[in-house]
PDB file of N, CA and C in Angstrom:
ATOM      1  N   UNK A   1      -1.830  20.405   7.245  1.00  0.00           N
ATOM      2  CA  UNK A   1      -2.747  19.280   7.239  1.00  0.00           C
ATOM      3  C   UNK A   1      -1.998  18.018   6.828  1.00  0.00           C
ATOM      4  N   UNK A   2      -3.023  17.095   6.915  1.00  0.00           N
ATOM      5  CA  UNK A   2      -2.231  15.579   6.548  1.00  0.00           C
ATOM      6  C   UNK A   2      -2.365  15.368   5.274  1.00  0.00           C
ATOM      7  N   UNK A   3      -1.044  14.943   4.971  1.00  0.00           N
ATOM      8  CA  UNK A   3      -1.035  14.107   3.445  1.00  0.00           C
ATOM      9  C   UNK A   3      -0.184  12.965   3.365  1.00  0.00           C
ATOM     10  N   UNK A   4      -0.745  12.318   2.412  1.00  0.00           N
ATOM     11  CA  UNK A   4      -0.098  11.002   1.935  1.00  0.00           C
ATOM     12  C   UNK A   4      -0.052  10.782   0.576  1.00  0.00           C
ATOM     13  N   UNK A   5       0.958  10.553   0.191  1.00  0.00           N
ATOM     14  CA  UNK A   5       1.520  10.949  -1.319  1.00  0.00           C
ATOM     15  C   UNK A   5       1.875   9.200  -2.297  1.00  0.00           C
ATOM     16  N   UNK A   6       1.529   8.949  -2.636  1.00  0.00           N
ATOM     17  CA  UNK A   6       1.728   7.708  -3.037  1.00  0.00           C
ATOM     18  C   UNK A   6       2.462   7.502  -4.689  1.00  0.00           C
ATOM     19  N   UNK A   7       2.844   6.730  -4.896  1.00  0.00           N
ATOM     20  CA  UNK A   7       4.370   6.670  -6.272  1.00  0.00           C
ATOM     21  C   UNK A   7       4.739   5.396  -6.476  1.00  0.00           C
ATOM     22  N   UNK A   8       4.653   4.831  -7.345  1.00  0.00           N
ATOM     23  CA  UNK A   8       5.665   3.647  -7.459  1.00  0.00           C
ATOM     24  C   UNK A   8       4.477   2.643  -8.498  1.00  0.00           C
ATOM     25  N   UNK A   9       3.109   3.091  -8.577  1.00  0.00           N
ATOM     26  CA  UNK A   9       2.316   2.181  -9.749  1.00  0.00           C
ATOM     27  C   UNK A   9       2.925   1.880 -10.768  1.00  0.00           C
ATOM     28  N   UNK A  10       2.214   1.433 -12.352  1.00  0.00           N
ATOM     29  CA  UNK A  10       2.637   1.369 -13.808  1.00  0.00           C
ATOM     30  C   UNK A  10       1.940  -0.261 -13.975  1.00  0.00           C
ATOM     31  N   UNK A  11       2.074  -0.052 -15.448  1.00  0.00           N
ATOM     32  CA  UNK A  11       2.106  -1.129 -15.979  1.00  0.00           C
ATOM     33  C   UNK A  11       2.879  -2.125 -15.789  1.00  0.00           C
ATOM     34  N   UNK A  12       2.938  -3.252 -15.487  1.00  0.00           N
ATOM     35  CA  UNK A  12       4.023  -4.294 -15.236  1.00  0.00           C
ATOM     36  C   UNK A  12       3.142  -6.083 -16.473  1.00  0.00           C
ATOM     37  N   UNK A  13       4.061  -6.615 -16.675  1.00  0.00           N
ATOM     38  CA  UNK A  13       3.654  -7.984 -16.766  1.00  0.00           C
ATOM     39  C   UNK A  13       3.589  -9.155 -15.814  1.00  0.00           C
ATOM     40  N   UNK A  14       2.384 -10.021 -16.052  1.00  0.00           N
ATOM     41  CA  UNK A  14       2.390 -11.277 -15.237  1.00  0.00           C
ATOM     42  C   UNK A  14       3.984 -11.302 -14.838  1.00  0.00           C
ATOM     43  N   UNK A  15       4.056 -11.692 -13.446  1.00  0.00           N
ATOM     44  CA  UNK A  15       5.299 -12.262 -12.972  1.00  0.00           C
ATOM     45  C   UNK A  15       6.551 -11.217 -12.553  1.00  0.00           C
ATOM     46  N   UNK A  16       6.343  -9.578 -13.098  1.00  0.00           N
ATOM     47  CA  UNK A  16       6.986  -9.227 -12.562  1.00  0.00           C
ATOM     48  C   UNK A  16       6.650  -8.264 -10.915  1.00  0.00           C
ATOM     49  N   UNK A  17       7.480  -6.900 -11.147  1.00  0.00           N
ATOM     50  CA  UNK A  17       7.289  -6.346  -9.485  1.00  0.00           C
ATOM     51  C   UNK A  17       7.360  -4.897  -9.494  1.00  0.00           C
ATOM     52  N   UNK A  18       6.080  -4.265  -8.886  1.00  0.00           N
ATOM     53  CA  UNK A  18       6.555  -2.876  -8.676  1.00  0.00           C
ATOM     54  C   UNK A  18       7.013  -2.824  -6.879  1.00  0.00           C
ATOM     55  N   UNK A  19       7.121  -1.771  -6.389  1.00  0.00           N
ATOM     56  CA  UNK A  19       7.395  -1.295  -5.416  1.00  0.00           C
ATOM     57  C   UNK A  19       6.857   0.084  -5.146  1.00  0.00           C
ATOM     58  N   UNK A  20       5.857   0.237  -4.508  1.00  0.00           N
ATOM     59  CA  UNK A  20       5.038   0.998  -4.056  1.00  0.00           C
ATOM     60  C   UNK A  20       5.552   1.996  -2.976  1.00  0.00           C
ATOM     61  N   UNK A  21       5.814   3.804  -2.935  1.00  0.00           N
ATOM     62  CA  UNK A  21       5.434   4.315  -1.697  1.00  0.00           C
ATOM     63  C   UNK A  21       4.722   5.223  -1.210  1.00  0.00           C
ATOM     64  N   UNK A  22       4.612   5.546   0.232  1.00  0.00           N
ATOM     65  CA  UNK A  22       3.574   6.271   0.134  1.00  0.00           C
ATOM     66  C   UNK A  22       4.463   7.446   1.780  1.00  0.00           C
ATOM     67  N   UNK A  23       4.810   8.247   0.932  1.00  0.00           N
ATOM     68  CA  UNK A  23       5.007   9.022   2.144  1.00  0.00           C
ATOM     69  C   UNK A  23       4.112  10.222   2.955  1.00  0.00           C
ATOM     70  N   UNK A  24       4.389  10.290   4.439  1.00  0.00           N
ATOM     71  CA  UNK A  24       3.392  10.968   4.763  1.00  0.00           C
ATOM     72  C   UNK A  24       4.026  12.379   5.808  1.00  0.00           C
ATOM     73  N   UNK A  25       2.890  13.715   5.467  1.00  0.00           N
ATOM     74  CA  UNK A  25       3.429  15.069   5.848  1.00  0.00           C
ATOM     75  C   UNK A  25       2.125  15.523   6.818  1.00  0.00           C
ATOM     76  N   UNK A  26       2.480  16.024   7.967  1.00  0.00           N
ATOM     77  CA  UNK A  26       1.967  16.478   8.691  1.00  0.00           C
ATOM     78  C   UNK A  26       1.539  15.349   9.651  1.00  0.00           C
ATOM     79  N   UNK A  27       2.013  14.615   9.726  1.00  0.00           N
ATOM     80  CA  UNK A  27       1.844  13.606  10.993  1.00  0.00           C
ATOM     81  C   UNK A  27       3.263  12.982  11.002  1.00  0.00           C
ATOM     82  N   UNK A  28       3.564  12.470  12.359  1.00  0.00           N
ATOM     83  CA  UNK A  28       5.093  11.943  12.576  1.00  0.00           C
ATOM     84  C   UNK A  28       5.308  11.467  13.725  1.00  0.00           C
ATOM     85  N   UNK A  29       4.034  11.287  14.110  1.00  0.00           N
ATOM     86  CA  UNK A  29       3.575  10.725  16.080  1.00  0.00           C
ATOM     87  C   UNK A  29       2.272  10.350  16.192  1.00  0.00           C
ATOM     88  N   UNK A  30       2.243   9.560  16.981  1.00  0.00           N
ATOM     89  CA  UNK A  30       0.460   8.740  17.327  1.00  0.00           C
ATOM     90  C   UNK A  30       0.020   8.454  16.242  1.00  0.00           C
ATOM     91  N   UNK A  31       1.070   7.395  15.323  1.00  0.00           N
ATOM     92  CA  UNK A  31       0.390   6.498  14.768  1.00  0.00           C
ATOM     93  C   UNK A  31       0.576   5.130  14.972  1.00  0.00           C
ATOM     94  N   UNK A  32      -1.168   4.419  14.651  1.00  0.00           N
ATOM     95  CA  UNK A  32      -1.004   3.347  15.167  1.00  0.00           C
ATOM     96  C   UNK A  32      -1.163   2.374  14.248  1.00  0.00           C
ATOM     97  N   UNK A  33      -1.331   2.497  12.628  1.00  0.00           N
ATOM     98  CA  UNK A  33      -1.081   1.580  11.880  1.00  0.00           C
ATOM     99  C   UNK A  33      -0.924   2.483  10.514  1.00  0.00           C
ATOM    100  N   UNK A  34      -0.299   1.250   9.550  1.00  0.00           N
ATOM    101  CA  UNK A  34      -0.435   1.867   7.875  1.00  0.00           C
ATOM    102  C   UNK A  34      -0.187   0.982   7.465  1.00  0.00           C
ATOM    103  N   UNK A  35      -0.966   1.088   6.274  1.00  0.00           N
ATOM    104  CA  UNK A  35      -1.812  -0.280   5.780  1.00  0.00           C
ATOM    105  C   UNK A  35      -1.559   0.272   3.817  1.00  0.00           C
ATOM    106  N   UNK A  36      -2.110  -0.394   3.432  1.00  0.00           N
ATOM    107  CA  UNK A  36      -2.058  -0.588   1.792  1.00  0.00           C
ATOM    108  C   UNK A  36      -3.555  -1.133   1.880  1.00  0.00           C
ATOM    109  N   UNK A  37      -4.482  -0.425   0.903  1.00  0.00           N
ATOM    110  CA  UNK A  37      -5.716  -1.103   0.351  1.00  0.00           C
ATOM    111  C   UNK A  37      -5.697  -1.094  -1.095  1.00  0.00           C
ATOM    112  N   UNK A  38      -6.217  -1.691  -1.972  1.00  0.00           N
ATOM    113  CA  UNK A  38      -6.727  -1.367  -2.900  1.00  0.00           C
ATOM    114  C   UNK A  38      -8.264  -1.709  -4.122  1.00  0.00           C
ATOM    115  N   UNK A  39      -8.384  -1.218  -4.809  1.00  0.00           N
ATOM    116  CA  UNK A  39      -9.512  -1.416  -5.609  1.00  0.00           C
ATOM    117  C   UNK A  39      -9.586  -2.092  -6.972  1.00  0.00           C
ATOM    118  N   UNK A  40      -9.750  -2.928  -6.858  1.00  0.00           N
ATOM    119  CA  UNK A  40     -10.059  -3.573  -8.717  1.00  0.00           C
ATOM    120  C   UNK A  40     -10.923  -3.002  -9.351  1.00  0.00           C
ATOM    121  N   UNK A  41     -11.267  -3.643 -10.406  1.00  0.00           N
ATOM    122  CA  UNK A  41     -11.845  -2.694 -11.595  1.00  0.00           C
ATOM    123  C   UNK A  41     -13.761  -3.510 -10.848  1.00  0.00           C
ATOM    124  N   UNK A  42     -14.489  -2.268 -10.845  1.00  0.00           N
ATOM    125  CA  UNK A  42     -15.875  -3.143 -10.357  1.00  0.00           C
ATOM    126  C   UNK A  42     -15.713  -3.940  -8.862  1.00  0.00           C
ATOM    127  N   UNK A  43     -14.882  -4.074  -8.002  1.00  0.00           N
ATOM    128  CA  UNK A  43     -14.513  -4.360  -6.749  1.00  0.00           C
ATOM    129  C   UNK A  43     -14.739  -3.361  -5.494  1.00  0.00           C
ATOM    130  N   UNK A  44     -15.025  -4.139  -4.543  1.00  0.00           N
ATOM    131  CA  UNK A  44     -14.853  -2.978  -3.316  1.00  0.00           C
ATOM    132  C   UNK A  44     -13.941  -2.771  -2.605  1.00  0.00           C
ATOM    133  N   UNK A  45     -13.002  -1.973  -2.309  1.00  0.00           N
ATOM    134  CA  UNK A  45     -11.629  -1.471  -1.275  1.00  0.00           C
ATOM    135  C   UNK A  45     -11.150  -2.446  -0.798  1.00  0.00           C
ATOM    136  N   UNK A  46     -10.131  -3.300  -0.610  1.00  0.00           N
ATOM    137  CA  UNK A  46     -10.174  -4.129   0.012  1.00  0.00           C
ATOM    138  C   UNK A  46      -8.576  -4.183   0.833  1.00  0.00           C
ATOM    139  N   UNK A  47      -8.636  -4.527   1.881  1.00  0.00           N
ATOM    140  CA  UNK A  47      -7.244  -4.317   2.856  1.00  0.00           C
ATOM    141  C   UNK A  47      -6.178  -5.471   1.832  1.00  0.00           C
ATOM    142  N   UNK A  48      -5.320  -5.017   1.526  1.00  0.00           N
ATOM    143  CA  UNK A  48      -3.874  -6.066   1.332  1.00  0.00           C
ATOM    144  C   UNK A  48      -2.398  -5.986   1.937  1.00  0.00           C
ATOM    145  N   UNK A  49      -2.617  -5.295   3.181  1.00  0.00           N
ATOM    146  CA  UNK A  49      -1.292  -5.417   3.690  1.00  0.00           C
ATOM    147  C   UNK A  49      -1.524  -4.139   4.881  1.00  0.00           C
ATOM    148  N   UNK A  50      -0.893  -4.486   6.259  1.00  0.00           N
ATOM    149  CA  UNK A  50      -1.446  -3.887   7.224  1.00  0.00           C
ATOM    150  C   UNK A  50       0.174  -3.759   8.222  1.00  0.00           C
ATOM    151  N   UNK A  51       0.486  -3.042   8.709  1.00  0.00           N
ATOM    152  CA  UNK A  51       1.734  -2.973   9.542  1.00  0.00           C
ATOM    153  C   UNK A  51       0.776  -2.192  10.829  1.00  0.00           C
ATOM    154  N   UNK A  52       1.582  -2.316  12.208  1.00  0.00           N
ATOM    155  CA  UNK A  52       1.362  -1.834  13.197  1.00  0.00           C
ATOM    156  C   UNK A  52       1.937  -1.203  13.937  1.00  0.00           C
ATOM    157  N   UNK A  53       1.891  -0.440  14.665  1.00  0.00           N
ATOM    158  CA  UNK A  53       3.115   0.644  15.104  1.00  0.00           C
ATOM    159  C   UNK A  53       4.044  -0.552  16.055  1.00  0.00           C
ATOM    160  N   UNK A  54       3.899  -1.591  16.469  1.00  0.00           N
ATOM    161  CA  UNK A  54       4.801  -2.431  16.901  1.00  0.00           C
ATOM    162  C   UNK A  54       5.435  -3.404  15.706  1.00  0.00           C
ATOM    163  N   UNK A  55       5.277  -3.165  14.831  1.00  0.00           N
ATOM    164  CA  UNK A  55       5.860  -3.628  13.657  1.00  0.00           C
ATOM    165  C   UNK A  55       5.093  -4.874  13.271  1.00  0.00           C
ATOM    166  N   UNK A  56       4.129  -5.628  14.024  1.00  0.00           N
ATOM    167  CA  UNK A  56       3.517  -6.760  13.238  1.00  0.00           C
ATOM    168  C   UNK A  56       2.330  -6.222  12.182  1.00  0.00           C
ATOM    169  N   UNK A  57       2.673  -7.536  11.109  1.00  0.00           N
ATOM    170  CA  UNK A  57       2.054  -7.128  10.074  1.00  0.00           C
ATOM    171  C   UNK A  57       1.104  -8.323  10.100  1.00  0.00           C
ATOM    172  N   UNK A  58      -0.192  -7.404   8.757  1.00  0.00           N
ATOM    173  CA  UNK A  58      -1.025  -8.760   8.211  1.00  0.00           C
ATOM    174  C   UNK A  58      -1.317  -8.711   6.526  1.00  0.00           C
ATOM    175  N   UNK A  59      -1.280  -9.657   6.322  1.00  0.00           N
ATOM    176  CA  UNK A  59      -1.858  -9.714   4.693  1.00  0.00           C
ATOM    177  C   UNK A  59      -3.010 -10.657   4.124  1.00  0.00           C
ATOM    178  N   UNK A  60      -3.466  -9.793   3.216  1.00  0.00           N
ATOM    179  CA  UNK A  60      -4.894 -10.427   2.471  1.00  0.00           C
ATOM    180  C   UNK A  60      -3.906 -12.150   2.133  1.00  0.00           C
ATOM    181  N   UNK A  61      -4.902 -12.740   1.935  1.00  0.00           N
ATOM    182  CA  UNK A  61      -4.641 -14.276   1.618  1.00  0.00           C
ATOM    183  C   UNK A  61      -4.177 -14.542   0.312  1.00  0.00           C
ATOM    184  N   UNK A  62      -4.937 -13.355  -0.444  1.00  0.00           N
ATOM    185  CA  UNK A  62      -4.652 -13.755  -1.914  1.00  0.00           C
ATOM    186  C   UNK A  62      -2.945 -12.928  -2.295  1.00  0.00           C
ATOM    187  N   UNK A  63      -2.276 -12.065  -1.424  1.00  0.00           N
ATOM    188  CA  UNK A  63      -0.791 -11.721  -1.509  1.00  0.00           C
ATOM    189  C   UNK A  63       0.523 -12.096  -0.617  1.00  0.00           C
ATOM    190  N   UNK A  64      -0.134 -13.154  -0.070  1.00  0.00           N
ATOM    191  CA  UNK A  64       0.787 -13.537   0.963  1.00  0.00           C
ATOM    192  C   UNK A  64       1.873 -13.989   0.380  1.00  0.00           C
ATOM    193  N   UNK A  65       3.087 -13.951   0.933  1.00  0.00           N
ATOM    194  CA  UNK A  65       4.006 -14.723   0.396  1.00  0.00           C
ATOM    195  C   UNK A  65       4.881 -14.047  -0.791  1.00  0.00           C
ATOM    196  N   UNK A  66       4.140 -12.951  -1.577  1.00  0.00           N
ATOM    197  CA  UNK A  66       3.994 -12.475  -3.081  1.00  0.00           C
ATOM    198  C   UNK A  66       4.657 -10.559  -2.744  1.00  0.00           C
ATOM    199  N   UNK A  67       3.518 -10.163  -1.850  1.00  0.00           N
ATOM    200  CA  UNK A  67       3.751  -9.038  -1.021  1.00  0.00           C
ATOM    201  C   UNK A  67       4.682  -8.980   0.136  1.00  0.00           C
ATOM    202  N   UNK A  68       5.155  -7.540  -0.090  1.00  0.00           N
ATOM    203  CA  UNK A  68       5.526  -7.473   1.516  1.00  0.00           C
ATOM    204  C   UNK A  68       5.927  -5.988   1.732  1.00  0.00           C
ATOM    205  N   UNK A  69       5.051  -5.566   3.490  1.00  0.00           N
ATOM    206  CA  UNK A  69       4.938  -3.559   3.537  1.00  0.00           C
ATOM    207  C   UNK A  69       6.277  -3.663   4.374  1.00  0.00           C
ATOM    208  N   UNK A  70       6.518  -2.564   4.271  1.00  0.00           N
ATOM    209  CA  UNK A  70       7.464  -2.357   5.523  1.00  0.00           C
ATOM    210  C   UNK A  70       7.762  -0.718   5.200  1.00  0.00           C
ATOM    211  N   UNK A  71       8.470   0.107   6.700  1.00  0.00           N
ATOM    212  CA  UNK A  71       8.295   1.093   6.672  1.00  0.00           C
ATOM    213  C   UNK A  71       9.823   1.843   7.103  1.00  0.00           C
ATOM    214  N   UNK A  72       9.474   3.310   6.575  1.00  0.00           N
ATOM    215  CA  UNK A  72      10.908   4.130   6.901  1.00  0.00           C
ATOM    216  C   UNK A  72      10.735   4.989   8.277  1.00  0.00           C
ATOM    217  N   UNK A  73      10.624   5.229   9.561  1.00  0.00           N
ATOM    218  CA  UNK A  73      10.617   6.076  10.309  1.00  0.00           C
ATOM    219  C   UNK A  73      11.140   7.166   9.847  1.00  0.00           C
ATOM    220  N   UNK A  74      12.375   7.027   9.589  1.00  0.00           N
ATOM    221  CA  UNK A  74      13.222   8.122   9.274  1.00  0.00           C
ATOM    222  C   UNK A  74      12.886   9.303   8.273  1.00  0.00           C
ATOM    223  N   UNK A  75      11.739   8.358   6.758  1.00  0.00           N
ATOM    224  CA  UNK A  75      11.438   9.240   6.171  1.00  0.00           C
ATOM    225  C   UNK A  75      10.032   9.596   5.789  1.00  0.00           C
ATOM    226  N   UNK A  76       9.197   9.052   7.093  1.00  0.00           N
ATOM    227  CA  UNK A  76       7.946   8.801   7.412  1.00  0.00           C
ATOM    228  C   UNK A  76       7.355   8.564   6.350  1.00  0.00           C
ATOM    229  N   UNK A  77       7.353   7.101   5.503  1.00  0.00           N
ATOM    230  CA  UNK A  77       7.420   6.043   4.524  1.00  0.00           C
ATOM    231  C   UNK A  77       7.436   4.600   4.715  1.00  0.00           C
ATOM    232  N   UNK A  78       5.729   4.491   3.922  1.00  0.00           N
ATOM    233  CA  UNK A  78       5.497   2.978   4.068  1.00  0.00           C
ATOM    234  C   UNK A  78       5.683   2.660   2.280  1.00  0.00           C
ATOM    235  N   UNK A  79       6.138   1.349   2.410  1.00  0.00           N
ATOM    236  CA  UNK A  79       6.297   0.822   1.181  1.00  0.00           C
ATOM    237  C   UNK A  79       5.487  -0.267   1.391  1.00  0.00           C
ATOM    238  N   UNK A  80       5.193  -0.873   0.005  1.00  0.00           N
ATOM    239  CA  UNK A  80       4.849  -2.329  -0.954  1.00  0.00           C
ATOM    240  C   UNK A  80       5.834  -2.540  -1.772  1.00  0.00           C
ATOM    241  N   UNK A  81       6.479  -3.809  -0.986  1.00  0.00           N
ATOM    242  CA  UNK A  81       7.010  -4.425  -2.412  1.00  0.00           C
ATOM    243  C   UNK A  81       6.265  -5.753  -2.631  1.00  0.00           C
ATOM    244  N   UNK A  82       5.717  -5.698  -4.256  1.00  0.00           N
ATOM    245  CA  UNK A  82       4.989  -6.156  -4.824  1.00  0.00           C
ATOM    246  C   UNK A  82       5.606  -7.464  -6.245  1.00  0.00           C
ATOM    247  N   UNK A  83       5.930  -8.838  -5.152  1.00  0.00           N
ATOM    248  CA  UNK A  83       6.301  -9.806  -6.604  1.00  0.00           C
ATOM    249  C   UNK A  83       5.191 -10.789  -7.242  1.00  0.00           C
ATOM    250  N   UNK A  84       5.999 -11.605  -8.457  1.00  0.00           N
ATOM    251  CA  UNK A  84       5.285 -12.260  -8.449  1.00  0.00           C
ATOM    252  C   UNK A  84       3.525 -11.740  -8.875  1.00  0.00           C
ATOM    253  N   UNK A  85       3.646 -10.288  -9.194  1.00  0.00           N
ATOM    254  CA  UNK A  85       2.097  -9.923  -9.962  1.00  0.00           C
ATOM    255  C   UNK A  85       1.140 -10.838 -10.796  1.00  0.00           C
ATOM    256  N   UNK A  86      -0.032 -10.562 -10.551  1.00  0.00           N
ATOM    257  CA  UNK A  86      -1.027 -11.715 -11.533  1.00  0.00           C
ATOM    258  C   UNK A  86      -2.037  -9.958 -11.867  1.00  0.00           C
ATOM    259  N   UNK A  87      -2.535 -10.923 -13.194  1.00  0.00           N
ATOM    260  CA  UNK A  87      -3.495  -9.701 -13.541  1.00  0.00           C
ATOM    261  C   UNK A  87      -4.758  -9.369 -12.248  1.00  0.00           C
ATOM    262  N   UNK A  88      -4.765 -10.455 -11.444  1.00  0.00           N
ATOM    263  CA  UNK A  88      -6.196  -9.593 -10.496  1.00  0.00           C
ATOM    264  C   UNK A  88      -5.079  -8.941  -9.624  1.00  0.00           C
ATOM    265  N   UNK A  89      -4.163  -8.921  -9.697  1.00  0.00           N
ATOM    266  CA  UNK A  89      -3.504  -7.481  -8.492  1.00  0.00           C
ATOM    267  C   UNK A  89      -4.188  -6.484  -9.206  1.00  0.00           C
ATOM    268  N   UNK A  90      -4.508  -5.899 -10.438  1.00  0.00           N
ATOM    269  CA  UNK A  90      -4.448  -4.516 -10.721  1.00  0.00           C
ATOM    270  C   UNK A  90      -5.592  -4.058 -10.178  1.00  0.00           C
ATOM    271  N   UNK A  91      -5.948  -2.511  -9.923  1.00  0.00           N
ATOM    272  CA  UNK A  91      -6.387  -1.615  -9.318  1.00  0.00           C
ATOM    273  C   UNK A  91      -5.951  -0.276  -8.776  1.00  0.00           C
ATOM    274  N   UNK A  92      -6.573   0.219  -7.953  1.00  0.00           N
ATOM    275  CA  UNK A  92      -6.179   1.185  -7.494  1.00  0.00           C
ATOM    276  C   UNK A  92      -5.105   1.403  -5.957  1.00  0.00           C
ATOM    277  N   UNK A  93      -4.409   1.604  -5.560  1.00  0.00           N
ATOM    278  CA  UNK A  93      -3.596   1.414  -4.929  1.00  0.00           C
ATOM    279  C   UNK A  93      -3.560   2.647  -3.535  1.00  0.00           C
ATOM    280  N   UNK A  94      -4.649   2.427  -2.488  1.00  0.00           N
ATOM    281  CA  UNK A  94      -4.329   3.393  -1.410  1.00  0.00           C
ATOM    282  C   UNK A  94      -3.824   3.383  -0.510  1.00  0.00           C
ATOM    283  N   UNK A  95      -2.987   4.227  -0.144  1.00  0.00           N
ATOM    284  CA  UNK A  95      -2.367   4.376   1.935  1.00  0.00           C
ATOM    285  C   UNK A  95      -2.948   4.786   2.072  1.00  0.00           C
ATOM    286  N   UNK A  96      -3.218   4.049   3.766  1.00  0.00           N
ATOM    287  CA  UNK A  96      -3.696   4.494   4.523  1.00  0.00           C
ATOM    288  C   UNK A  96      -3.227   4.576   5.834  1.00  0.00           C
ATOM    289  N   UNK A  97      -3.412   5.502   6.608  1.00  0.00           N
ATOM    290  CA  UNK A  97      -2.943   5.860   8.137  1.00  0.00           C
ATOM    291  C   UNK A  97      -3.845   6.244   9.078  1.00  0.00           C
ATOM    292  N   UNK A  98      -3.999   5.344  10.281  1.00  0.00           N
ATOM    293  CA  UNK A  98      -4.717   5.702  11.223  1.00  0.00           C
ATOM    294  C   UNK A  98      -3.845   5.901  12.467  1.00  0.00           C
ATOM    295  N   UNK A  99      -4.484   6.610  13.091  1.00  0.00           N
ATOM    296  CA  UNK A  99      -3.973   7.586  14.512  1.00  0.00           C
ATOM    297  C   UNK A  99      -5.121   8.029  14.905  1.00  0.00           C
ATOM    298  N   UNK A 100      -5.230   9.225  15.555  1.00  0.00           N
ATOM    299  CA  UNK A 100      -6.108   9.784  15.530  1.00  0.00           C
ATOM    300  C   UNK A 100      -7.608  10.077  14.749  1.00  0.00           C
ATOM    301  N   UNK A 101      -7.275  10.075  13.833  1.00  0.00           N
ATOM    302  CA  UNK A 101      -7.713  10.236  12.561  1.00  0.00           C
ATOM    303  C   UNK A 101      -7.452   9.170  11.613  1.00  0.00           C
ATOM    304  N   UNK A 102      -8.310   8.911  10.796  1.00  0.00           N
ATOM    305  CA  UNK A 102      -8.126   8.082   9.745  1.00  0.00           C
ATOM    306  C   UNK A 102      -7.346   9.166   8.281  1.00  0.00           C
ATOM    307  N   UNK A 103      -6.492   8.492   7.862  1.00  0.00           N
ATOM    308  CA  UNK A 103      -6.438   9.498   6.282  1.00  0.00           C
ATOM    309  C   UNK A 103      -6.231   8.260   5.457  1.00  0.00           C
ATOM    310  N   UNK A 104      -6.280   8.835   4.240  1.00  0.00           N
ATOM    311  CA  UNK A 104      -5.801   8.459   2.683  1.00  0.00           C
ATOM    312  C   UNK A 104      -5.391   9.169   1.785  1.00  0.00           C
ATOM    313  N   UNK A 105      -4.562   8.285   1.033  1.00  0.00           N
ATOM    314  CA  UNK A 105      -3.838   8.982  -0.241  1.00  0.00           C
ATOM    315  C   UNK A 105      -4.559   9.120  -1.107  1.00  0.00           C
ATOM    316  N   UNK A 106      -4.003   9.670  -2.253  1.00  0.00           N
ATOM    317  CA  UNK A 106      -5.069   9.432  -3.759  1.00  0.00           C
ATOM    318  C   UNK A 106      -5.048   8.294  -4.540  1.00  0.00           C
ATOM    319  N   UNK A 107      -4.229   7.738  -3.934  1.00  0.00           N
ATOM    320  CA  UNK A 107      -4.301   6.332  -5.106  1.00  0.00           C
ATOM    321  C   UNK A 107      -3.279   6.526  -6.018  1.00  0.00           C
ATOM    322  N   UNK A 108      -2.282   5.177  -6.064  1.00  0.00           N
ATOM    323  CA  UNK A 108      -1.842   5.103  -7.883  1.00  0.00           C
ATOM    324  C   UNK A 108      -2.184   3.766  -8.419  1.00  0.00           C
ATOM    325  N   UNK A 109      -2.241   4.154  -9.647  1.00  0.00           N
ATOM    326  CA  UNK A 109      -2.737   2.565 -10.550  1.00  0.00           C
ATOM    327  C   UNK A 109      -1.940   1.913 -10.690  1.00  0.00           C
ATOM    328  N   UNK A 110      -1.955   0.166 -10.490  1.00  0.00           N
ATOM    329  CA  UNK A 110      -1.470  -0.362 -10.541  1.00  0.00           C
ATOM    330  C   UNK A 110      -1.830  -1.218 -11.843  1.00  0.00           C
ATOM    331  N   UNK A 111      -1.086  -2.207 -13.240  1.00  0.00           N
ATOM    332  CA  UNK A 111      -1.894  -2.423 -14.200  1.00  0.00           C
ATOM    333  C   UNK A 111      -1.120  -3.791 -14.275  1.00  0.00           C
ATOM    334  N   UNK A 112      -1.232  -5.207 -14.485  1.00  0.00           N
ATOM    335  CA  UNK A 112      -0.750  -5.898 -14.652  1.00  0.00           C
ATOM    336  C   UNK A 112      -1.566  -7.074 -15.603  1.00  0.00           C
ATOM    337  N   UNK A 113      -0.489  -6.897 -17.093  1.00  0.00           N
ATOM    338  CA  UNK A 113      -0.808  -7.383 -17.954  1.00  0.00           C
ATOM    339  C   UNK A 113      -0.522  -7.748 -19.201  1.00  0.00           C
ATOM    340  N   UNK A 114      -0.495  -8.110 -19.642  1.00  0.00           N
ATOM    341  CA  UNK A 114       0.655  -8.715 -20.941  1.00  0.00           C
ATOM    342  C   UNK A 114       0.413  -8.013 -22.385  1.00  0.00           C
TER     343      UNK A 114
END
């Protein structure tokens, strides 16, 4: 079955950077995007970073510039690298992959705060 494994949360302070990944098993063909969502505390899911199997990407407004996904073919691995943190980045942190099927990871927390 499909999984997506996600790693790279923690605590960080204003201003610094994690780097997020999320690798994925049992799929390795017919996909057509992977994306990064996540959840704030009392918030609803919200998309922050979107890649496409032709490689164009999109990002929420509030990480532009700050963020940036990009991916490994080789080790069927999407990353976030994440600068420049403010305390409303924190939340919950999901991949996601659509193809056929939609999936998701479990989430890691992300915490940014002094």
């Amino acid at each position: 079955q499909v999984q997506l494994v996600e790693s790279g949360g923690g605590l960080v302070q204003p201003g610094g950077s994690l780097r997020l990944s999320c690798v994925a098993s049992g799929i390795d063909r017919g996909i057509w995007s992977r994306a990064w969502y996540r959840q704030g505390p009392g918030k609803q899911r919200e998309l922050v970073a979107k890649m496409s199997l032709g490689g164009s990407t999109n990002y929420a407004d509030s990480v532009k510039g700050r963020f940036t996904i990009s991916r490994d073919n080789t080790k069927n691995t999407v990353y976030l690298q994440m600068n420049s943190l403010k305390p409303e980045d924190t939340g919950v942190y999901y991949c996601n992959v659509v193809g056929l099927s939609e999936y998701w990871g479990q989430g890691t927390q992300v915490t940014v705060s002094s």
